[in-house]
C-alpha atoms as a PDB file:
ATOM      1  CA  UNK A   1      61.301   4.724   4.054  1.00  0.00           C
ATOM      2  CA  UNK A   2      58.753   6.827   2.682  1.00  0.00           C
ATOM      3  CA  UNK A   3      55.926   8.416   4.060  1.00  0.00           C
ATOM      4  CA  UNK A   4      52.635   9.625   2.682  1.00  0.00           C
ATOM      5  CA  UNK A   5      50.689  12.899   4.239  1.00  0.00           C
ATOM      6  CA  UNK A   6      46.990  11.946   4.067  1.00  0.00           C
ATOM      7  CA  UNK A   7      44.933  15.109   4.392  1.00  0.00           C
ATOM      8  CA  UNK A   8      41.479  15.043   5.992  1.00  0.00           C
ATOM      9  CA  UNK A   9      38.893  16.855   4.738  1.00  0.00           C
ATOM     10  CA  UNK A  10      38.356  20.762   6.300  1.00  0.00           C
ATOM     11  CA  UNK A  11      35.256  20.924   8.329  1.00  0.00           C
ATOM     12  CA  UNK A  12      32.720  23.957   9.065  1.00  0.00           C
ATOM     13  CA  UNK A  13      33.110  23.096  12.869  1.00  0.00           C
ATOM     14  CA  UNK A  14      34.343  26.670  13.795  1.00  0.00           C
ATOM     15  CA  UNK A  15      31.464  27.913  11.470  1.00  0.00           C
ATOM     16  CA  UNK A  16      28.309  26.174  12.974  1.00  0.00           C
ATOM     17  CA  UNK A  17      29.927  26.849  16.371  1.00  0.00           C
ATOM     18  CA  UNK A  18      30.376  30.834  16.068  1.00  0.00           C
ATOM     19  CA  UNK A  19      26.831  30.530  13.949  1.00  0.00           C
ATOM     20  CA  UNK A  20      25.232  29.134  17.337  1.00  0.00           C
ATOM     21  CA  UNK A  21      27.002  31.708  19.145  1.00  0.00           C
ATOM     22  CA  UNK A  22      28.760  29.615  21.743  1.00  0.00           C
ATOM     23  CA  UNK A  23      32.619  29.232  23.165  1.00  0.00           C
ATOM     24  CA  UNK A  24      34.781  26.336  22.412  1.00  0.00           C
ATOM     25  CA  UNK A  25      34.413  25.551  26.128  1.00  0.00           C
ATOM     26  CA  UNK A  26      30.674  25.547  25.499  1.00  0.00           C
ATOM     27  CA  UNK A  27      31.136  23.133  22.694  1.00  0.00           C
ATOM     28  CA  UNK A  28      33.175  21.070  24.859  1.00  0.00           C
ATOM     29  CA  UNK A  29      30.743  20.634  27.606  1.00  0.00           C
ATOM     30  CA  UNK A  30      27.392  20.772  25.407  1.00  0.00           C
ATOM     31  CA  UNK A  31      29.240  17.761  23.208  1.00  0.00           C
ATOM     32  CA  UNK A  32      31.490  15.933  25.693  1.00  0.00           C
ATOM     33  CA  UNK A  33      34.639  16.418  23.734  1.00  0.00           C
ATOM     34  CA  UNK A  34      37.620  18.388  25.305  1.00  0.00           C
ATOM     35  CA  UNK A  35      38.173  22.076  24.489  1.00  0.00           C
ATOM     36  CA  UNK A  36      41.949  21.425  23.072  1.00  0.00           C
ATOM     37  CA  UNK A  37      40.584  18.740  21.010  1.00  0.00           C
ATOM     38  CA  UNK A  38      37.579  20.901  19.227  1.00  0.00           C
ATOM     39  CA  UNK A  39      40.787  23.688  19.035  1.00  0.00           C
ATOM     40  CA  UNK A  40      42.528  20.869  17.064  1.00  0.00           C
ATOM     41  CA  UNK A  41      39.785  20.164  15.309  1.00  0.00           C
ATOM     42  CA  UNK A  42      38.870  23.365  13.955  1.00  0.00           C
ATOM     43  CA  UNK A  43      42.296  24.013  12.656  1.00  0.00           C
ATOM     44  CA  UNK A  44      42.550  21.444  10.821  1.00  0.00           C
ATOM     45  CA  UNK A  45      45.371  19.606  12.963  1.00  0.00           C
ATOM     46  CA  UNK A  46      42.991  16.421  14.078  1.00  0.00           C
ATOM     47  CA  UNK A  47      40.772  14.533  11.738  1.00  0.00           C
ATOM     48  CA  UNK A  48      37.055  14.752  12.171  1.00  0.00           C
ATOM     49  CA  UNK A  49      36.289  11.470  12.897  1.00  0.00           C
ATOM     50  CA  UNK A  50      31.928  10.104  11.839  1.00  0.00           C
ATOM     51  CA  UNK A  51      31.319   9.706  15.211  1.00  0.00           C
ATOM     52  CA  UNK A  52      32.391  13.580  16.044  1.00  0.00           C
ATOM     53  CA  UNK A  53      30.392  14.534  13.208  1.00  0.00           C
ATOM     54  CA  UNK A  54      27.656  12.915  14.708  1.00  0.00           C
ATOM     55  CA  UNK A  55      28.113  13.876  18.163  1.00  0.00           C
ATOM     56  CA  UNK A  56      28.583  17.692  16.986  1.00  0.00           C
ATOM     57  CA  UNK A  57      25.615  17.402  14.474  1.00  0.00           C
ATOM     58  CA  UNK A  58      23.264  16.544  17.194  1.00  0.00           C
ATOM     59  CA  UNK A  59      24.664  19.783  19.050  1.00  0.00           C
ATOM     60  CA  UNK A  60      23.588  21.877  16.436  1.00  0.00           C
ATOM     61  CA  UNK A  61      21.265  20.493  15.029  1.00  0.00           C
ATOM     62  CA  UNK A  62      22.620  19.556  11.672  1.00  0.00           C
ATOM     63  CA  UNK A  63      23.239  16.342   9.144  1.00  0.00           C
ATOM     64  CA  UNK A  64      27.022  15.025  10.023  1.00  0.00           C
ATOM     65  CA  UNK A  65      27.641  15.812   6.077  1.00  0.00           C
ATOM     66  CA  UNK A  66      26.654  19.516   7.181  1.00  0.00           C
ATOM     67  CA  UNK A  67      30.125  19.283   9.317  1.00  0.00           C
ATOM     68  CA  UNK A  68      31.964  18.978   6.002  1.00  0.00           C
ATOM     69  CA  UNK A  69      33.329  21.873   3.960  1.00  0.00           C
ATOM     70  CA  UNK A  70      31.638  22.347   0.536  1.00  0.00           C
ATOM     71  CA  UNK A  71      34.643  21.108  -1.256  1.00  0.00           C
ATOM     72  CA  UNK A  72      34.217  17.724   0.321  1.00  0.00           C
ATOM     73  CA  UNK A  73      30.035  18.165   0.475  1.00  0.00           C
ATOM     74  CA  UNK A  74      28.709  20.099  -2.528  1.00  0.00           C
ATOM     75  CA  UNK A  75      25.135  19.095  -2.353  1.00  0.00           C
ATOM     76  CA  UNK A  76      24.916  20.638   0.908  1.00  0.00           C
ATOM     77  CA  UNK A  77      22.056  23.141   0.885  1.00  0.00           C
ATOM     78  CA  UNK A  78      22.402  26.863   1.608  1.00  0.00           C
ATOM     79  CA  UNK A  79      19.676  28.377   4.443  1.00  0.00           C
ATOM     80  CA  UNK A  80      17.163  29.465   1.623  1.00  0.00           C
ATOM     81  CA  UNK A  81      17.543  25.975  -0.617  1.00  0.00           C
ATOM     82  CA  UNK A  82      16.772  24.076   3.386  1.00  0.00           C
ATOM     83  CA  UNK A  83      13.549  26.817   3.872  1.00  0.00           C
ATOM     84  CA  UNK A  84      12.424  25.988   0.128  1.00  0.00           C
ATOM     85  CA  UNK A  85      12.842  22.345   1.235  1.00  0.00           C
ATOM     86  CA  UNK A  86      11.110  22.917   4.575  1.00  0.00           C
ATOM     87  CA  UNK A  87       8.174  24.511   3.114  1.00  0.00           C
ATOM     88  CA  UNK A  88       7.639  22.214   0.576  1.00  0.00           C
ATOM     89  CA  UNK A  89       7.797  19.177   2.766  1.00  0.00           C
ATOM     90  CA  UNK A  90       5.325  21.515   4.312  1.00  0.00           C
ATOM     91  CA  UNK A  91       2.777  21.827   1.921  1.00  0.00           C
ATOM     92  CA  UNK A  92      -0.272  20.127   0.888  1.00  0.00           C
ATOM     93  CA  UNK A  93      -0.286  17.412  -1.978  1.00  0.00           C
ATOM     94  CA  UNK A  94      -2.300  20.246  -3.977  1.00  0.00           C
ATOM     95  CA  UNK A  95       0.544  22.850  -3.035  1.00  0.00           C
ATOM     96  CA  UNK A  96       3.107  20.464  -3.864  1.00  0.00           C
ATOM     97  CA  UNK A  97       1.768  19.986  -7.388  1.00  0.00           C
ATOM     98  CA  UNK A  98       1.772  23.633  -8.319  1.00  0.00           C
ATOM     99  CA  UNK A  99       5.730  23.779  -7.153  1.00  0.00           C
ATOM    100  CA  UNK A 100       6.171  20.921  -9.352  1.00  0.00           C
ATOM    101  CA  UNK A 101       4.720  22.239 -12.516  1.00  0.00           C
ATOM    102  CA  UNK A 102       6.110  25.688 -11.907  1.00  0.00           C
ATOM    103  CA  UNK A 103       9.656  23.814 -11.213  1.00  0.00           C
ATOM    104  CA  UNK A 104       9.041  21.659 -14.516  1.00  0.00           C
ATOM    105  CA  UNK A 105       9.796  24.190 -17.200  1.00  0.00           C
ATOM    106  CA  UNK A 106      13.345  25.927 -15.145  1.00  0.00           C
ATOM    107  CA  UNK A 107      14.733  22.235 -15.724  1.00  0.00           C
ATOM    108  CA  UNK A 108      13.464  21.778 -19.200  1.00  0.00           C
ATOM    109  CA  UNK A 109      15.079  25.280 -20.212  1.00  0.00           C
ATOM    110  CA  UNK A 110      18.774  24.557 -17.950  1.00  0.00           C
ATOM    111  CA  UNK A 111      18.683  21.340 -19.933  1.00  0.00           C
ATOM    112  CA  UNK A 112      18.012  22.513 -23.630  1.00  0.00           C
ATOM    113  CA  UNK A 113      20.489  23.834 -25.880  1.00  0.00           C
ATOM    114  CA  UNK A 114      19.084  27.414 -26.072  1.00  0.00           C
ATOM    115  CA  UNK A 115      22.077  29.974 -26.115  1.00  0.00           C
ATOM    116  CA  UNK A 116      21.715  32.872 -24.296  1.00  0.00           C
ATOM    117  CA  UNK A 117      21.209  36.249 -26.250  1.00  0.00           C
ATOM    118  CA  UNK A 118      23.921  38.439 -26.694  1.00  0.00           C
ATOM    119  CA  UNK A 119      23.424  42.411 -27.391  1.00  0.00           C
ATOM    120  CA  UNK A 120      25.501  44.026 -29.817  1.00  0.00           C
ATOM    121  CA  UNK A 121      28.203  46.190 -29.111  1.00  0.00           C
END
């Protein structure tokens, strides 16, 4: 009989939880999940399962998707793209507009064909 290893995907549990500056026993209690389990879980020897990304994501005040490891999440935003984000949800319409037609042009140029230039050697 053969058997197939499935690998889950690595999670930023450990991450967010040293971020907020609390124990894996704090974890535990804040989130209702057992301290050996979170251990498992942040070595990668459990799955993270959507309703533990949930559960933690409400701990720290996170998306569940911000549980998951960029490999397995890459549109997640870094803490500058989220304060862009922030302060443009932010903004007034008029404010908004200027962002917008400063942004424009940046996308226009990433999406021509224009080469970089080179300097001799």
């Amino acid at each position: 009989m053969a058997y197939i290893y499935v690998m889950h995907p690595k999670n930023r549990l450990r991450e967010l939880r040293k971020r907020a500056g609390i124990t894996q026993a704090e974890l535990a209690r804040k989130s209702g999940v057992s301290q050996p389990a979170i251990s498992q879980l942040e070595n990668d020897e459990r799955p993270l399962t959507i309703d533990w990304m949930r559960t933690f994501a409400r701990v720290f005040g996170v998306t569940a998707a911000d549980l998951l490891d960029d490999e397995d999440n890459p549109h997640r935003l870094d803490p500058e793209e989220i304060e862009l984000v922030q302060n443009f949800r932010q903004a007034e319409e008029q404010q908004r507009q200027m962002v917008k037609r400063v942004a424009e042009p940046l996308t226009e140029f990433r999406h021509s064909n224009v080469q970089p230039i080179r300097k001799n050697r």
